[in-house]
C-alpha atoms as a PDB file:
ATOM      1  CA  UNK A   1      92.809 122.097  44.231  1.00  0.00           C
ATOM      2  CA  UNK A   2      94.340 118.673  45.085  1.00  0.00           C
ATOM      3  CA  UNK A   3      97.587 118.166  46.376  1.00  0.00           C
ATOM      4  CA  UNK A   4      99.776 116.219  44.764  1.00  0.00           C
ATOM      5  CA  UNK A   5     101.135 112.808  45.163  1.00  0.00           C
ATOM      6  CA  UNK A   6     104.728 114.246  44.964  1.00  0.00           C
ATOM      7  CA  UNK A   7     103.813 117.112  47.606  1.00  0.00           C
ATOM      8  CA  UNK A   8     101.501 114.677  49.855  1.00  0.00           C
ATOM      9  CA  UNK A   9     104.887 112.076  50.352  1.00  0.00           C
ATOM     10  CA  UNK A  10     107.214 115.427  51.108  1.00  0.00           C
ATOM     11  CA  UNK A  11     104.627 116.364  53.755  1.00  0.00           C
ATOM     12  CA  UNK A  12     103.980 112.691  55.118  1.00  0.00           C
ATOM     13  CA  UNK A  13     107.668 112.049  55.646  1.00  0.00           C
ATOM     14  CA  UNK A  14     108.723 115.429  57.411  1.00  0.00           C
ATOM     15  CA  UNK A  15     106.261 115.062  59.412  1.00  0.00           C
ATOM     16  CA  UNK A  16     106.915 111.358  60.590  1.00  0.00           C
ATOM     17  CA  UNK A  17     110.820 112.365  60.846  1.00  0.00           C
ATOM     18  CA  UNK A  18     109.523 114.895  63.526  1.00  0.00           C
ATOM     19  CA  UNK A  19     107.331 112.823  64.794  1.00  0.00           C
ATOM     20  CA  UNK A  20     109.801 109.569  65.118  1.00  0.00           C
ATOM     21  CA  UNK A  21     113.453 111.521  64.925  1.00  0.00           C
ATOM     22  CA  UNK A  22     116.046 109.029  63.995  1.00  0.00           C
ATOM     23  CA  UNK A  23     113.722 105.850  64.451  1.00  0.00           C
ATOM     24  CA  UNK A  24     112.506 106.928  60.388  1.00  0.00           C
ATOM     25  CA  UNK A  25     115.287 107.613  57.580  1.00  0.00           C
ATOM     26  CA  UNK A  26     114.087 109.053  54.429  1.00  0.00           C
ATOM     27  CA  UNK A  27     116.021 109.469  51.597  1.00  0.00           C
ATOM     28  CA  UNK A  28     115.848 109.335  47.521  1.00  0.00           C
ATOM     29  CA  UNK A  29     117.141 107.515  44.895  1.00  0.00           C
ATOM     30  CA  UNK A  30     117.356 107.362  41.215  1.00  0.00           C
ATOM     31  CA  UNK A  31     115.604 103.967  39.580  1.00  0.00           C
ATOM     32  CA  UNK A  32     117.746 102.018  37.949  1.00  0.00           C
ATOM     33  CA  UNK A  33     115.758 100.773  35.314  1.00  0.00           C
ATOM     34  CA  UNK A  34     116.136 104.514  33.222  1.00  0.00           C
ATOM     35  CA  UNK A  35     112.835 105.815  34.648  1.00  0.00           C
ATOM     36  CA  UNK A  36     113.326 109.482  35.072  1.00  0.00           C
ATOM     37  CA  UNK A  37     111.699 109.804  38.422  1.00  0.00           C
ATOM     38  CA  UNK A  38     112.712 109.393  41.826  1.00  0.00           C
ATOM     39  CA  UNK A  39     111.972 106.676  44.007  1.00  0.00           C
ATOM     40  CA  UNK A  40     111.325 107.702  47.396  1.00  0.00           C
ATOM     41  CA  UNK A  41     111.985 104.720  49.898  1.00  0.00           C
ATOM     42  CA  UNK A  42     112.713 104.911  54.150  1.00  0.00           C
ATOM     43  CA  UNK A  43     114.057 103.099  56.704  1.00  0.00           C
ATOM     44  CA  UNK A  44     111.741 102.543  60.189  1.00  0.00           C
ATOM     45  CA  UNK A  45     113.522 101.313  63.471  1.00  0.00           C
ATOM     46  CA  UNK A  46     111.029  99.863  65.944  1.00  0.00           C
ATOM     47  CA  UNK A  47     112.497  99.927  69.518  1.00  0.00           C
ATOM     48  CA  UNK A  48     111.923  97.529  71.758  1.00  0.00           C
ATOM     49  CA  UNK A  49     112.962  94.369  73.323  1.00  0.00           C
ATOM     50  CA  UNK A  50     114.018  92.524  69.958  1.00  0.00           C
ATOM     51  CA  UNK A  51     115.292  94.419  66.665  1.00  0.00           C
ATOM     52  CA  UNK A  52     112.783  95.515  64.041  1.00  0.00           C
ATOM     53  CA  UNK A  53     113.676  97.554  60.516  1.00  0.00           C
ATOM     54  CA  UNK A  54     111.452  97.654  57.822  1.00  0.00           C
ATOM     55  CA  UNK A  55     112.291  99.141  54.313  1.00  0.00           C
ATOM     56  CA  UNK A  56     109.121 100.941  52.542  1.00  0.00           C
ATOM     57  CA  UNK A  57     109.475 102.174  49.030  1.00  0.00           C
ATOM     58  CA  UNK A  58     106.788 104.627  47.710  1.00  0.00           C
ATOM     59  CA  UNK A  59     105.615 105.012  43.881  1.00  0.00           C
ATOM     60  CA  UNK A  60     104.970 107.944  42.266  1.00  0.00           C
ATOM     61  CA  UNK A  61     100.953 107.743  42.292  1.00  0.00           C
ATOM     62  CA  UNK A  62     101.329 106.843  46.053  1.00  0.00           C
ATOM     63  CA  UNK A  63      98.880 107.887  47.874  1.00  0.00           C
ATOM     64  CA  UNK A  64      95.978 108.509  45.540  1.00  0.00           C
ATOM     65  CA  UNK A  65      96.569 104.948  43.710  1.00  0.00           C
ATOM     66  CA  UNK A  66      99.529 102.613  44.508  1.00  0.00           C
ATOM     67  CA  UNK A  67     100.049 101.479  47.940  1.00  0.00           C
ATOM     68  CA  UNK A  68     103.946 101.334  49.544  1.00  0.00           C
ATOM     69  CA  UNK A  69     105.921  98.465  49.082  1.00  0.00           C
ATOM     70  CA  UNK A  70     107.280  97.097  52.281  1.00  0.00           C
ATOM     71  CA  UNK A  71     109.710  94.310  53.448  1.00  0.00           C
ATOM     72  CA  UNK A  72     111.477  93.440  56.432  1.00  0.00           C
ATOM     73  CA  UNK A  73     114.483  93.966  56.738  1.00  0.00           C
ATOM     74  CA  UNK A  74     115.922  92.924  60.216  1.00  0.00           C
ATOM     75  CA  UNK A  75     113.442  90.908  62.333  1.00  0.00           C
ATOM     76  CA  UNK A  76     115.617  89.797  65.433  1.00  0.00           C
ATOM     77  CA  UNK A  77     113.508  87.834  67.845  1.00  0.00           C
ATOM     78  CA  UNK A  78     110.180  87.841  66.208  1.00  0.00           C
ATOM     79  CA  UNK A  79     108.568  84.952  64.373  1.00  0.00           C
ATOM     80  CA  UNK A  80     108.080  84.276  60.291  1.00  0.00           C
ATOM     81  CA  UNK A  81     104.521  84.671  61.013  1.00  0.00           C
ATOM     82  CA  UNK A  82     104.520  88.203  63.022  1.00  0.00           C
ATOM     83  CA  UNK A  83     106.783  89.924  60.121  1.00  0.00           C
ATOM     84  CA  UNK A  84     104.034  88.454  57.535  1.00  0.00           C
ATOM     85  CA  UNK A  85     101.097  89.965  59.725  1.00  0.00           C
ATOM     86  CA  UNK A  86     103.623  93.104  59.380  1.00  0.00           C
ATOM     87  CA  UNK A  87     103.647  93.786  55.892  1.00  0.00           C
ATOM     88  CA  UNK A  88     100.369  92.635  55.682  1.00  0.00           C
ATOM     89  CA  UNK A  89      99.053  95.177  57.620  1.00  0.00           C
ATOM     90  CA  UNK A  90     100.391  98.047  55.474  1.00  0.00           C
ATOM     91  CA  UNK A  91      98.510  96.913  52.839  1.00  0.00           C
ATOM     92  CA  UNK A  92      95.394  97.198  54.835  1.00  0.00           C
ATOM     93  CA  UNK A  93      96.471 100.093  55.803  1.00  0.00           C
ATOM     94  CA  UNK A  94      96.920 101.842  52.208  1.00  0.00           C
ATOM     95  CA  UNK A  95      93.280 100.547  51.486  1.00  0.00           C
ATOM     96  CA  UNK A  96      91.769 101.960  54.348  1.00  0.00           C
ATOM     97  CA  UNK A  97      93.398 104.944  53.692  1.00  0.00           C
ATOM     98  CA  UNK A  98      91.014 106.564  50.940  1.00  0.00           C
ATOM     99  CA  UNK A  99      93.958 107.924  48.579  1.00  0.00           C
ATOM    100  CA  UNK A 100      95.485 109.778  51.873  1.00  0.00           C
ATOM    101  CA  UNK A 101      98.815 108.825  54.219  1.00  0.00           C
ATOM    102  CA  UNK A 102      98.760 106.025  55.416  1.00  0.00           C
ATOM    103  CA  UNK A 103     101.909 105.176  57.060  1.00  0.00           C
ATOM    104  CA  UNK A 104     101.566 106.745  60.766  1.00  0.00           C
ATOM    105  CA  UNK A 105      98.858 104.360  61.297  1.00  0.00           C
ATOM    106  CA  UNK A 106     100.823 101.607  60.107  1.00  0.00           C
ATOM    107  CA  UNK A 107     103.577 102.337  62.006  1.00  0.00           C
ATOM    108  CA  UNK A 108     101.685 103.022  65.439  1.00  0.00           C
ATOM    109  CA  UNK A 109      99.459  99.579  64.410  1.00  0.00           C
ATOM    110  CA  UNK A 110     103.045  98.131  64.924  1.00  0.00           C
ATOM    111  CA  UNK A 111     104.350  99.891  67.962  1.00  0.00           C
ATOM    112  CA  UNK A 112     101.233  99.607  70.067  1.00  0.00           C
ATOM    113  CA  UNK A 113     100.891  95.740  68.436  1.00  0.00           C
ATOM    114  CA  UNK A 114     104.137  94.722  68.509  1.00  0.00           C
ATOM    115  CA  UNK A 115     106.735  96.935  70.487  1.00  0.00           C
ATOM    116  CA  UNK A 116     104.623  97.485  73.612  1.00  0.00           C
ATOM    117  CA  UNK A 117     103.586  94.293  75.926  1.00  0.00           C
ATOM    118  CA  UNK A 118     100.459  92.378  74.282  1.00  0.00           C
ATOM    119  CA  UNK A 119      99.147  92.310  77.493  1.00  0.00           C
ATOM    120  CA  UNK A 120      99.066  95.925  77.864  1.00  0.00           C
ATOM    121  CA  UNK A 121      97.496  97.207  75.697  1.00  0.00           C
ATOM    122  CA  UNK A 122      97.498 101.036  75.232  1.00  0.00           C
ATOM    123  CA  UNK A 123      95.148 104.007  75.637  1.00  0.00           C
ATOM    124  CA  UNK A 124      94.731 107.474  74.637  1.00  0.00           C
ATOM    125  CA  UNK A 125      95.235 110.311  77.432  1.00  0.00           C
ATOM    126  CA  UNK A 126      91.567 110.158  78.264  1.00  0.00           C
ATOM    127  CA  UNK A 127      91.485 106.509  78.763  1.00  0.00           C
ATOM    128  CA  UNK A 128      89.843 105.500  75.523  1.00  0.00           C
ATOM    129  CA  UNK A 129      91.264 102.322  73.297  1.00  0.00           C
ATOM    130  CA  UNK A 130      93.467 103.566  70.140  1.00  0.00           C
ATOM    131  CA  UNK A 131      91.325 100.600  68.635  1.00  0.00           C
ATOM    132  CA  UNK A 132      88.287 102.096  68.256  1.00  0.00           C
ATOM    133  CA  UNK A 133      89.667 104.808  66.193  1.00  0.00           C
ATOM    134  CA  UNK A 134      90.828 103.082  63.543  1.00  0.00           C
ATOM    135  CA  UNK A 135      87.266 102.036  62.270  1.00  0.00           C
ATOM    136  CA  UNK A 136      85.623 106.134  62.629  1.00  0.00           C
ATOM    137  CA  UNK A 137      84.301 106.463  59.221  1.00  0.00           C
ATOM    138  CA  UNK A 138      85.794 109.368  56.854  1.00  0.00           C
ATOM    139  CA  UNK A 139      84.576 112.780  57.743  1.00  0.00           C
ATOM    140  CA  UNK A 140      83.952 115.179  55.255  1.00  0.00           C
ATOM    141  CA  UNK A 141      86.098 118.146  55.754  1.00  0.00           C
ATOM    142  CA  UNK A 142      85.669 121.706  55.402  1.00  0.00           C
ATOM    143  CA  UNK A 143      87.702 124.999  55.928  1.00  0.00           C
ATOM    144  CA  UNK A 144      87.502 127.912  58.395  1.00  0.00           C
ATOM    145  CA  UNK A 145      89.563 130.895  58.134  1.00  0.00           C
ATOM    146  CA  UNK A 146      90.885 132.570  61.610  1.00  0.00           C
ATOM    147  CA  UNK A 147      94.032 133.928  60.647  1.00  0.00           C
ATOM    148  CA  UNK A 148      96.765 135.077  62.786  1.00  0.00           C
ATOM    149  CA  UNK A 149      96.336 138.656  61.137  1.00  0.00           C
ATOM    150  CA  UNK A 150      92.368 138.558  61.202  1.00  0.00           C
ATOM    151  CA  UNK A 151      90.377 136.871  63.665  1.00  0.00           C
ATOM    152  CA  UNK A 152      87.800 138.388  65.795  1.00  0.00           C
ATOM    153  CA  UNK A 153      88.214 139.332  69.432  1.00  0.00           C
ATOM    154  CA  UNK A 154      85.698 137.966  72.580  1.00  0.00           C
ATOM    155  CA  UNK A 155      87.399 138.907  76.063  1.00  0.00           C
ATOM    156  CA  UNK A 156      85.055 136.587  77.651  1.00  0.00           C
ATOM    157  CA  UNK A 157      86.077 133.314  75.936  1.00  0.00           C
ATOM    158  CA  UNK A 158      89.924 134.478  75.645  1.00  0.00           C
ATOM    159  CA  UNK A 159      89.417 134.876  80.073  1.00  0.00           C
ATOM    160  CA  UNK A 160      88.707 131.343  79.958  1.00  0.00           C
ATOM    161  CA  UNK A 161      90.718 129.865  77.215  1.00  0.00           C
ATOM    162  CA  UNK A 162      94.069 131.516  78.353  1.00  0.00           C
ATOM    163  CA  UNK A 163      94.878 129.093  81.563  1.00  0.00           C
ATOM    164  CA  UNK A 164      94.600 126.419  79.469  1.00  0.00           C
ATOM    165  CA  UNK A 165      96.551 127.150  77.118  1.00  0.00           C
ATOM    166  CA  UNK A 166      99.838 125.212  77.160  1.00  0.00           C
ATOM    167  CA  UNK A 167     103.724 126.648  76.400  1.00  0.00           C
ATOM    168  CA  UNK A 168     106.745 124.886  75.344  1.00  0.00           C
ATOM    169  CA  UNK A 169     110.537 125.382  76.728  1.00  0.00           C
ATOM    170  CA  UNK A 170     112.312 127.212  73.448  1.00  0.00           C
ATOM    171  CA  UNK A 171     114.145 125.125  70.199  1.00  0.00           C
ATOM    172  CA  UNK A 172     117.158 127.438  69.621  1.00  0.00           C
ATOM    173  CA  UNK A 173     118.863 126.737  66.344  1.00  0.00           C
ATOM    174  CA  UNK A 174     121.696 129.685  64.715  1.00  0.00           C
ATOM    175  CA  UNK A 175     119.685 131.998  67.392  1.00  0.00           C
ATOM    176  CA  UNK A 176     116.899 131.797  65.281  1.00  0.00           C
ATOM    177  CA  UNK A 177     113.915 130.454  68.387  1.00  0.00           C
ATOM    178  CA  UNK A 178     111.104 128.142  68.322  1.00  0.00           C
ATOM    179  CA  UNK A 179     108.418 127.888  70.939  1.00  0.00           C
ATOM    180  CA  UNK A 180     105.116 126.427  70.306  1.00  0.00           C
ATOM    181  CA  UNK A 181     101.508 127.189  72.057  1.00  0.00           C
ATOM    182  CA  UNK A 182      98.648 124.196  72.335  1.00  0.00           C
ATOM    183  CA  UNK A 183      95.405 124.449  73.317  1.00  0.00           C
ATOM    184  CA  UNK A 184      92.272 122.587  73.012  1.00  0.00           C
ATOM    185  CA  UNK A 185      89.013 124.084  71.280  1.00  0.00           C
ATOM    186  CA  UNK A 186      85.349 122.989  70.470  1.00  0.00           C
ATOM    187  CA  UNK A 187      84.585 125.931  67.909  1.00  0.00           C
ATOM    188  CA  UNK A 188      85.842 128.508  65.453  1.00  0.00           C
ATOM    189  CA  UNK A 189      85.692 130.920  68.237  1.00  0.00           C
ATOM    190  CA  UNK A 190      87.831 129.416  70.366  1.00  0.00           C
ATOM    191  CA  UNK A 191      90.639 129.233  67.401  1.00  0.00           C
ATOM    192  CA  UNK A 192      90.282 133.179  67.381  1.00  0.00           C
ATOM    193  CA  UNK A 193      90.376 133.455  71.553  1.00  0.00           C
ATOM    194  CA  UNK A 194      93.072 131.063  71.174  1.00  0.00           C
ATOM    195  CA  UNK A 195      94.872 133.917  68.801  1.00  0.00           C
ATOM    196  CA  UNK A 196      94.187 136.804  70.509  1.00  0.00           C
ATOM    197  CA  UNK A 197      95.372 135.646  73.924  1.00  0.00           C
ATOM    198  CA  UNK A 198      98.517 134.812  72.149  1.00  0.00           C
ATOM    199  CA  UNK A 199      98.831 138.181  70.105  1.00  0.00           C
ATOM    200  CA  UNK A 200      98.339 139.898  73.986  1.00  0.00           C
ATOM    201  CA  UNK A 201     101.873 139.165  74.673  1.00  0.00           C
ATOM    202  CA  UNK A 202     104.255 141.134  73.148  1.00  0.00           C
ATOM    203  CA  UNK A 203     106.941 138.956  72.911  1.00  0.00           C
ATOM    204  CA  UNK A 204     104.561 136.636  70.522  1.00  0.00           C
ATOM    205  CA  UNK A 205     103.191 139.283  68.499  1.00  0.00           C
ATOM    206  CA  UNK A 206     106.845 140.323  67.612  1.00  0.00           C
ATOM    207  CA  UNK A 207     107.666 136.886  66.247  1.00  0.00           C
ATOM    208  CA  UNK A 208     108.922 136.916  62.902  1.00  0.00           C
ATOM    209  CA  UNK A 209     106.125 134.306  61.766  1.00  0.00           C
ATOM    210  CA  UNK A 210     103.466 132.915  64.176  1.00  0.00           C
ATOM    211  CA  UNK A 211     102.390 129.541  62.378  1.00  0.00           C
ATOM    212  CA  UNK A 212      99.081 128.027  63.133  1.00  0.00           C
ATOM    213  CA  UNK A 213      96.781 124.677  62.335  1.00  0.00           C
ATOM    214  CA  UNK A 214      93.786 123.914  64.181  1.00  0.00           C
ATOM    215  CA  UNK A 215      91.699 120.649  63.782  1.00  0.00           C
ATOM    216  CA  UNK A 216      87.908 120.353  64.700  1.00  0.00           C
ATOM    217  CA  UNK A 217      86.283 116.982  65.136  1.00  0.00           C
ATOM    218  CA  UNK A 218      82.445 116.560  65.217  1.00  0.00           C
ATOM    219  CA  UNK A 219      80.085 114.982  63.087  1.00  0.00           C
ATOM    220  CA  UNK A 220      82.229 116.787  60.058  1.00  0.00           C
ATOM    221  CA  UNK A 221      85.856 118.115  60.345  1.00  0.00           C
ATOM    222  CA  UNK A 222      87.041 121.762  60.647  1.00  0.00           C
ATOM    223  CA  UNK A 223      90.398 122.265  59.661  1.00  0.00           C
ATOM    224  CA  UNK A 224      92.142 125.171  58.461  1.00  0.00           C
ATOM    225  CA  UNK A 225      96.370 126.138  58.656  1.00  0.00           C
ATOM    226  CA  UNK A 226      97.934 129.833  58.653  1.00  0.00           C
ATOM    227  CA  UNK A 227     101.879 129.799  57.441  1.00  0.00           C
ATOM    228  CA  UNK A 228     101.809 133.592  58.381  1.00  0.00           C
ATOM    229  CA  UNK A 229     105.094 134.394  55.669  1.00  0.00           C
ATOM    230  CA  UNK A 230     107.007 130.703  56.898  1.00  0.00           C
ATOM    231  CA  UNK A 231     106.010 129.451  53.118  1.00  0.00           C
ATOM    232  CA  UNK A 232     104.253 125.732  53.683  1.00  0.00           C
ATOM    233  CA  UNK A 233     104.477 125.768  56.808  1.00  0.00           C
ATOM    234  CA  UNK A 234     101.345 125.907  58.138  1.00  0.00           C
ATOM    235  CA  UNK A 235     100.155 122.963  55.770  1.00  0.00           C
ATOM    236  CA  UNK A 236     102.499 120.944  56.918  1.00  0.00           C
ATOM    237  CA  UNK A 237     102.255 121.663  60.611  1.00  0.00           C
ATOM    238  CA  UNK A 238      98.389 120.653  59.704  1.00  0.00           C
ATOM    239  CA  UNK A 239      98.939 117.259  58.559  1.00  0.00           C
ATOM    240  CA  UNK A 240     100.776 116.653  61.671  1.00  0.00           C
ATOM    241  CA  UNK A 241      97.709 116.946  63.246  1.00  0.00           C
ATOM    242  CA  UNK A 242      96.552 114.983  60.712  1.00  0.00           C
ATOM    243  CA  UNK A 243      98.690 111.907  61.055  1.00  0.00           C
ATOM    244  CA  UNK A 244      98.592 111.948  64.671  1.00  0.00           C
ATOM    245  CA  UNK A 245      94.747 112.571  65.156  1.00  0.00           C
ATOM    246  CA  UNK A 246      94.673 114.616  67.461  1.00  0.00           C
ATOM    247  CA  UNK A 247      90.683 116.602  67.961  1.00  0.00           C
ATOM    248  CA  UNK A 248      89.986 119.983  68.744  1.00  0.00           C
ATOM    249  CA  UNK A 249      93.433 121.429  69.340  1.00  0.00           C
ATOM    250  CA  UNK A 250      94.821 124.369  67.908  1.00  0.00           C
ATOM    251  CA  UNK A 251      98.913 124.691  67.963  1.00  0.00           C
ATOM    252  CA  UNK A 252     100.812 127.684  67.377  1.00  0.00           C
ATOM    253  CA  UNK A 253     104.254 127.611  66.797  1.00  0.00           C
ATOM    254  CA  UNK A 254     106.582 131.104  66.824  1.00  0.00           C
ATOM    255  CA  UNK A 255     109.717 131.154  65.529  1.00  0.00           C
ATOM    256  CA  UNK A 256     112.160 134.153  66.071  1.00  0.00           C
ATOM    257  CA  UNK A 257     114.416 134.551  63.130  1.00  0.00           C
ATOM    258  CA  UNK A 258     117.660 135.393  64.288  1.00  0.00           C
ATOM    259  CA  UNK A 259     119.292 136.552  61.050  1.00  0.00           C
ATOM    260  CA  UNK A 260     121.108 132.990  59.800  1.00  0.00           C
ATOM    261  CA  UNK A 261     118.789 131.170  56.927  1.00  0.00           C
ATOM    262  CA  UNK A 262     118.303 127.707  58.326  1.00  0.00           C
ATOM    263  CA  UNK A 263     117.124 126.120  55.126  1.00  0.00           C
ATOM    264  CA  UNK A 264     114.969 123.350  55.110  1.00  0.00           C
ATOM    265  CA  UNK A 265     116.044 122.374  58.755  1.00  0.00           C
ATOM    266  CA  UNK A 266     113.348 125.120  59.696  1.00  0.00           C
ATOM    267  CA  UNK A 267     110.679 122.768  58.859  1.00  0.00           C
ATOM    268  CA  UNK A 268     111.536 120.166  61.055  1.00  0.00           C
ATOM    269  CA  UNK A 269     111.965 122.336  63.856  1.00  0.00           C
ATOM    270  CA  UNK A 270     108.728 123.492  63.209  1.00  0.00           C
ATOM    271  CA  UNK A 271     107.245 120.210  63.939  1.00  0.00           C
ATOM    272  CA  UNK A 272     109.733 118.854  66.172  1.00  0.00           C
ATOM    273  CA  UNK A 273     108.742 121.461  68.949  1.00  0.00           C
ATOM    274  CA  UNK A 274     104.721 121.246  67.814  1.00  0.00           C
ATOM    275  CA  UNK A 275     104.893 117.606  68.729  1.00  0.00           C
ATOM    276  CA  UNK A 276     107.026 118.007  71.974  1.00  0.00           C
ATOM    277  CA  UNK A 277     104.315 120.464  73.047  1.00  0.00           C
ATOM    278  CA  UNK A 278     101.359 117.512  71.832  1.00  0.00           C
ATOM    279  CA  UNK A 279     103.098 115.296  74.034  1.00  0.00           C
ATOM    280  CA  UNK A 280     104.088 117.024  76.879  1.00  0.00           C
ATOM    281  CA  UNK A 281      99.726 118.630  76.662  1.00  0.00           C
ATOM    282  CA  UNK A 282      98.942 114.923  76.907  1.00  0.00           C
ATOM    283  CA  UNK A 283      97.473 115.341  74.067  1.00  0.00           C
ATOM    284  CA  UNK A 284      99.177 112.097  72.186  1.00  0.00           C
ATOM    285  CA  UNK A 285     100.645 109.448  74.177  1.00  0.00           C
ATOM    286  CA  UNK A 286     104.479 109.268  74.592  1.00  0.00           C
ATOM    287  CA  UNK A 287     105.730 106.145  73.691  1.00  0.00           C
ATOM    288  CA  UNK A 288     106.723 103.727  76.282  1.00  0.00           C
ATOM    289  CA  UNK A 289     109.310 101.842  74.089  1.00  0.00           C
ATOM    290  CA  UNK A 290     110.720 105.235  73.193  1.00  0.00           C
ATOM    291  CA  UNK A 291     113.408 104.302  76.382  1.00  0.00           C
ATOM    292  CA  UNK A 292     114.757 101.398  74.430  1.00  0.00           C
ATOM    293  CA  UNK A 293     115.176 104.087  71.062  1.00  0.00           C
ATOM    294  CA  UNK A 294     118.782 103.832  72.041  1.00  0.00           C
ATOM    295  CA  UNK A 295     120.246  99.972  72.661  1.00  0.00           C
END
């Protein structure tokens, strides 16, 4: 079954807002031209040495038909001509997107373009160009299914999976907890190592929910997401490994409840702490400009 436009936008903007934090502002407003729906629009703050704000607004058949409508809003320091390229570019974007998100690459094309030196141009954690990756042709995608509650155990490859596995500090939030696990995998097997090493230690296997995604890139893509009772979660911590593109890592995240609802807010945790951990793995690069976020 096909997710929806409607669904597909909710998912592509939570996780850019934990992906980006304050830099990207969501929020919804009624048309004004006595069209029932909702028009979904954001704000995006590029940091850097000038000052950059775009305003996108998305229709309602966005992504599978109608591409987002961009302009600039404040442009301090750069030229006519670079704010053109700008919007231009999100149109290329949206057609190279094949009916899916498109606004991560968009807004990296920018950062990486624009925001960071010209003259340095960056790379990926293994030294590769983020160039390159933009012209990989679609993959056809199918699903696996380790779960967190059924997976299948193999001490030898959980003995060599475990020191590699990578921890997070804790989000604490109304003492409900958040900690998230990374690790990278070439096969279904290693998903399930990944799980049992986890499920070893007590203190995960009494989380309240232990939410997973994993991502598989070969000459196909195997992808698969576990909310494990956190309803949506685990769809939406996959297309954070989506819009990143990050390959052959699995990410666990365990919250804690500690008795207080949190609400929606849980979500962004959720992904907040699962891109902390991508980060701090090395695992996606940590922006540069991110130290002039705050001017």
């Amino acid at each position: 079954m096909e997710t929806s436009d409607a669904q597909l936008q909710i998912d592509e903007f939570e996780a850019l807002q934990a992906i980006y934090a304050d830099d990207f502002e969501p929020f919804v407003e009624r048309s004004v031209k006595n069209i029932s729906q909702n028009v979904r629009s954001c704000i995006i703050k590029i940091p850097g040495t000038f000052r950059l704000e775009l305003v996108v607004e998305f229709p309602s058949t966005y992504p599978s038909s109608e591409a987002p409508i961009g302009r600039v809003h404040n442009s301090f320091g750069l030229t006519s001509e670079q704010c053109s390229g700008i919007i231009a570019k999100l149109t290329e974007c949206f057609q190279q997107s094949n009916g899916q998100p498109c606004m991560y690459n968009w807004i990296e094309y920018i950062r990486e373009n624009i925001a960071l030196p010209i003259a340095e141009k960056p790379t990926l954690s293994n030294g590769t160009s983020t160039e390159s990756e933009e012209q990989v042709v679609p993959l056809h995608e199918e699903t696996m299914r380790p779960r967190m509650s059924r997976y299948t155990r193999n001490t030898r490859i959980e003995e060599i999976i475990a020191p590699y596995i990578y921890h997070t500090d804790t989000l604490i939030d109304r003492k409900s907890v958040f900690q998230a696990h990374i690790v990278t995998i070439k096969s279904i097997e290693d998903v399930s190592a990944f799980i049992g090493v986890l499920l070893s230690d007590r203190k995960v296997q009494r989380a309240t929910h232990n939410i997973l995604a994993y991502r598989i890139v070969s000459d196909h893509i195997l992808k698969d997401n576990d909310s494990d009772g956190e309803d949506g979660a685990g769809s939406k911590l996959s297309h954070l490994l989506q819009l990143t593109n990050v390959q052959n890592v699995a990410v666990v995240v365990s919250r804690w409840y500690g008795g207080i609802h949190l609400g929606p807010v849980r979500f962004k945790h959720i992904l907040s702490i699962a891109r902390q951990g991508l980060e701090q793995a090395g695992l996606i690069r940590i922006e540069e400009s991110k130290l002039c976020r705050k001017q």
